[in-house]
Protein backbone atom coordinates (compact mmCIF):
# COMPACT_ATOMS: atom_id res chain seq x y z
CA UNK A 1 5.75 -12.75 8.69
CA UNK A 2 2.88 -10.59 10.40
CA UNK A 3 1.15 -12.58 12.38
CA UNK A 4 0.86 -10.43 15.56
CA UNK A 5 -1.43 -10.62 18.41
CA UNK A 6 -1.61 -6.72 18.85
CA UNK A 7 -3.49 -4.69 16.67
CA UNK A 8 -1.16 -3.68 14.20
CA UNK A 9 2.27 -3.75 12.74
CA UNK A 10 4.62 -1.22 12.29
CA UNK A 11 8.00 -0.04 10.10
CA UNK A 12 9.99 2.45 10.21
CA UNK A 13 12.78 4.17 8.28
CA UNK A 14 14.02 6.40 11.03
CA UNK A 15 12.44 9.07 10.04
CA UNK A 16 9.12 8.27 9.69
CA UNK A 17 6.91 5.77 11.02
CA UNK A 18 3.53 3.44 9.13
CA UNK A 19 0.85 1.27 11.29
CA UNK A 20 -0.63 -1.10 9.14
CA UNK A 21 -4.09 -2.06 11.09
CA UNK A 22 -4.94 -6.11 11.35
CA UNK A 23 -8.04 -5.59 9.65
CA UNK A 24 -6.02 -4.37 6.40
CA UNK A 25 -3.61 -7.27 6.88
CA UNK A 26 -6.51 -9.63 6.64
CA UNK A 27 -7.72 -8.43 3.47
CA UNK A 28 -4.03 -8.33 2.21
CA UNK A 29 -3.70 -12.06 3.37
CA UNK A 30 -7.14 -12.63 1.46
CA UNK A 31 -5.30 -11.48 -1.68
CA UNK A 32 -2.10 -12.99 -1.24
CA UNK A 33 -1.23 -14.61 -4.86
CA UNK A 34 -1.42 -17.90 -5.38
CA UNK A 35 0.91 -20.02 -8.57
CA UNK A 36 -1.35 -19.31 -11.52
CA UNK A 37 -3.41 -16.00 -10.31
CA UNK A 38 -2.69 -12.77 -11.41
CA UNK A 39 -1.14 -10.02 -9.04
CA UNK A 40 -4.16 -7.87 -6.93
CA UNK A 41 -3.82 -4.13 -5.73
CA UNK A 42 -4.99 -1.07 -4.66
CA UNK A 43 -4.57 1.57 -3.11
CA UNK A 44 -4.38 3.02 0.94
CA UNK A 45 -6.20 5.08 2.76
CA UNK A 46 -5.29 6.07 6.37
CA UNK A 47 -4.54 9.13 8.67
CA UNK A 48 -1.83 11.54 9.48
CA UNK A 49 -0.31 11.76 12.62
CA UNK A 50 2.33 14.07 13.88
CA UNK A 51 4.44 11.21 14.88
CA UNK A 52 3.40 8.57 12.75
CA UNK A 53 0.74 7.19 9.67
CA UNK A 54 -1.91 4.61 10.07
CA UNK A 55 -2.99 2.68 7.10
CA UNK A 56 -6.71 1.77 8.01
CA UNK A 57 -8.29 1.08 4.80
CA UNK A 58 -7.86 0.01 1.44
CA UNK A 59 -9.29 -0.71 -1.81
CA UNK A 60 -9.52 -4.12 -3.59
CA UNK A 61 -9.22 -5.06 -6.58
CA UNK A 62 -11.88 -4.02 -9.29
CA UNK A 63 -13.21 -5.06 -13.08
CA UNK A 64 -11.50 -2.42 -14.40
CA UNK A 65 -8.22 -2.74 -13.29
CA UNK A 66 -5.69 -4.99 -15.60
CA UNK A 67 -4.10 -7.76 -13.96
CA UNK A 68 -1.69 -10.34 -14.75
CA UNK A 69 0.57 -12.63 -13.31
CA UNK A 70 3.18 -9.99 -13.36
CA UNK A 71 2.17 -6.83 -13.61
CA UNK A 72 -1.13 -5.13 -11.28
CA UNK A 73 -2.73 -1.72 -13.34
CA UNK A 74 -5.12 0.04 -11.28
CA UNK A 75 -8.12 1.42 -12.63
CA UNK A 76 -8.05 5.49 -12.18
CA UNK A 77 -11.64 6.39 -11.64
CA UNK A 78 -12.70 3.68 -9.34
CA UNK A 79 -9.89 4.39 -7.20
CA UNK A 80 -10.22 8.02 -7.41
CA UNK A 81 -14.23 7.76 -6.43
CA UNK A 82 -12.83 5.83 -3.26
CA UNK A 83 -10.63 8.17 -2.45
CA UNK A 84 -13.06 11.33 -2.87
CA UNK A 85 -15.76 8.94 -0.62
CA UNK A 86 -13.28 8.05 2.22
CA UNK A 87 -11.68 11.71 2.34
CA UNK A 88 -15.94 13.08 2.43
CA UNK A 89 -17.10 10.58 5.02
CA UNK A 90 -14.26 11.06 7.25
CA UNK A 91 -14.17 14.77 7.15
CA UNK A 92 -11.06 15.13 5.52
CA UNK A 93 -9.40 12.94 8.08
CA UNK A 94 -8.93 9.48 5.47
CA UNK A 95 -6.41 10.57 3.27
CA UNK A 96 -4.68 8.73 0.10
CA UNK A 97 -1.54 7.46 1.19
CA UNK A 98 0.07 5.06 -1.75
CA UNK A 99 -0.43 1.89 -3.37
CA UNK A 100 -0.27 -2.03 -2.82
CA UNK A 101 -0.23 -4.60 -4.68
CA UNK A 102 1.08 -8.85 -4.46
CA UNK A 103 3.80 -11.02 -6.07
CA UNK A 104 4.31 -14.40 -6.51
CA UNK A 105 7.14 -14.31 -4.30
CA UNK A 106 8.39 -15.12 -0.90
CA UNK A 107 10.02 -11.47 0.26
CA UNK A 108 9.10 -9.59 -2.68
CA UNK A 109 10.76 -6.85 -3.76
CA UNK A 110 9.43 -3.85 -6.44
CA UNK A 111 10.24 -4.38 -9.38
CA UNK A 112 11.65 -1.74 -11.76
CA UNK A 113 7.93 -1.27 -13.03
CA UNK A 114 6.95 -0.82 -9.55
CA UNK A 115 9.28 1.77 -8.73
CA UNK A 116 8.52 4.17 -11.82
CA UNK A 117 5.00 3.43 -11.01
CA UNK A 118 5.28 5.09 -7.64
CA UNK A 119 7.82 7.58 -8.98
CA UNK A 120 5.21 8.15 -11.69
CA UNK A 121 2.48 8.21 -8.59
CA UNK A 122 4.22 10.66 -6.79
CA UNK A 123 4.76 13.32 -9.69
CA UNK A 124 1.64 13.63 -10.80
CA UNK A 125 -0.67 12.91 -7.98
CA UNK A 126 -2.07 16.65 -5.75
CA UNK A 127 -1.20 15.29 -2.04
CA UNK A 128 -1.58 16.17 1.48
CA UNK A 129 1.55 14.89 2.33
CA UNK A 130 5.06 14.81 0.88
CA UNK A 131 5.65 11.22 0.54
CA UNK A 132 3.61 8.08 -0.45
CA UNK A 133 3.93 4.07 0.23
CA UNK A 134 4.52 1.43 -1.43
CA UNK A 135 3.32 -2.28 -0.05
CA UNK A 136 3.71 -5.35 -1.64
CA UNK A 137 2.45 -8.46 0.04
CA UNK A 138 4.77 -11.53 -1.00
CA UNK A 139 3.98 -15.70 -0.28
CA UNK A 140 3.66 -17.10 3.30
CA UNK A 141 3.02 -13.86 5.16
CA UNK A 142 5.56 -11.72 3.79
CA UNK A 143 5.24 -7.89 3.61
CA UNK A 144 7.81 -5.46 1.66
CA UNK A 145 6.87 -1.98 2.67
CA UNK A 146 8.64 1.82 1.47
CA UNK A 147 8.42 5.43 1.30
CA UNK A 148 8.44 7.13 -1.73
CA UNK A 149 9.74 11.20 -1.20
CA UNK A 150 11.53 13.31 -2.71
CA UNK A 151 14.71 11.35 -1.82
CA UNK A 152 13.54 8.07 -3.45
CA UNK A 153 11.69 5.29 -2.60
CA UNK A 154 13.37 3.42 0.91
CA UNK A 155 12.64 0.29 2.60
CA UNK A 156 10.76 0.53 5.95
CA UNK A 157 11.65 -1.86 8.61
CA UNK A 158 9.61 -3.73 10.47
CA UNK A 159 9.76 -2.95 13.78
CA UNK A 160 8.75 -5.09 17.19
């Protein structure tokens, strides 16, 4: 669950740290699949810290993108164009940090799709930073969140 009074949550895999802002959990909540709606993505934007990331915008879901009730493609340009506006407006600051997307699930889980998607993701994609996220927002308020690096992709706990 994260409903939270303060303003926002936070995991953590020892090594690293992600805020996840409430205004970005609002639009994830917007988005949260319903029985009968295809999955929704996108991807997240946010700044680097030295001690931690913060996750303070992200993209919705677009025409072009493919969805189904299984599967979430993301359109390439559209999401690039976002990227390139957020990184220009904010003076390099906003940075691309990863991907979300929903399931149809109560504590989701990535799939084996999802996790050569961000393996795929994380090859090919010209980065700031060593590592991207993964988020997928599950049924009743439920939030699976990892980091992708060199290592692997690793579940982030949530952290009070």
């Amino acid at each position: 669950m994260w409903e939270r009074k303060t303003k926002f949550i936070e995991f953590s895999d020892g090594l690293r740290r992600i805020r996840v802002n409430n205004k970005v959990l609002r639009i994830f909540r917007e988005y949260e699949q319903k029985d009968g709606e295809p999955e929704s993505g996108g991807i997240l934007l946010g700044i680097v810290y030295d001690n931690h990331d913060s996750i303070v915008k992200i993209t919705k879901p677009n025409k072009l993108d493919t969805r189904g009730f299984n599967f979430f493609n993301r359109a390439k340009k559209p999401a690039q164009l976002q990227i390139n506006k957020s990184w220009n407006s904010s003076r390099g600051c906003l940075i691309y940090l990863g991907e979300w997307h929903t399931h149809n699930e109560i504590n989701p889980k990535p799939s084996i799709i999802d996790r050569k998607m961000i393996e795929k993701t994380f090859k090919e994609t010209k980065m700031e930073i060593n590592y991207l996220y993964l988020i997928i927002i599950g049924k009743e308020n439920t939030i699976w969140v990892g980091r992708k690096d060199t290592n692997g992709l690793v579940e982030l706990e949530r952290k009070e």
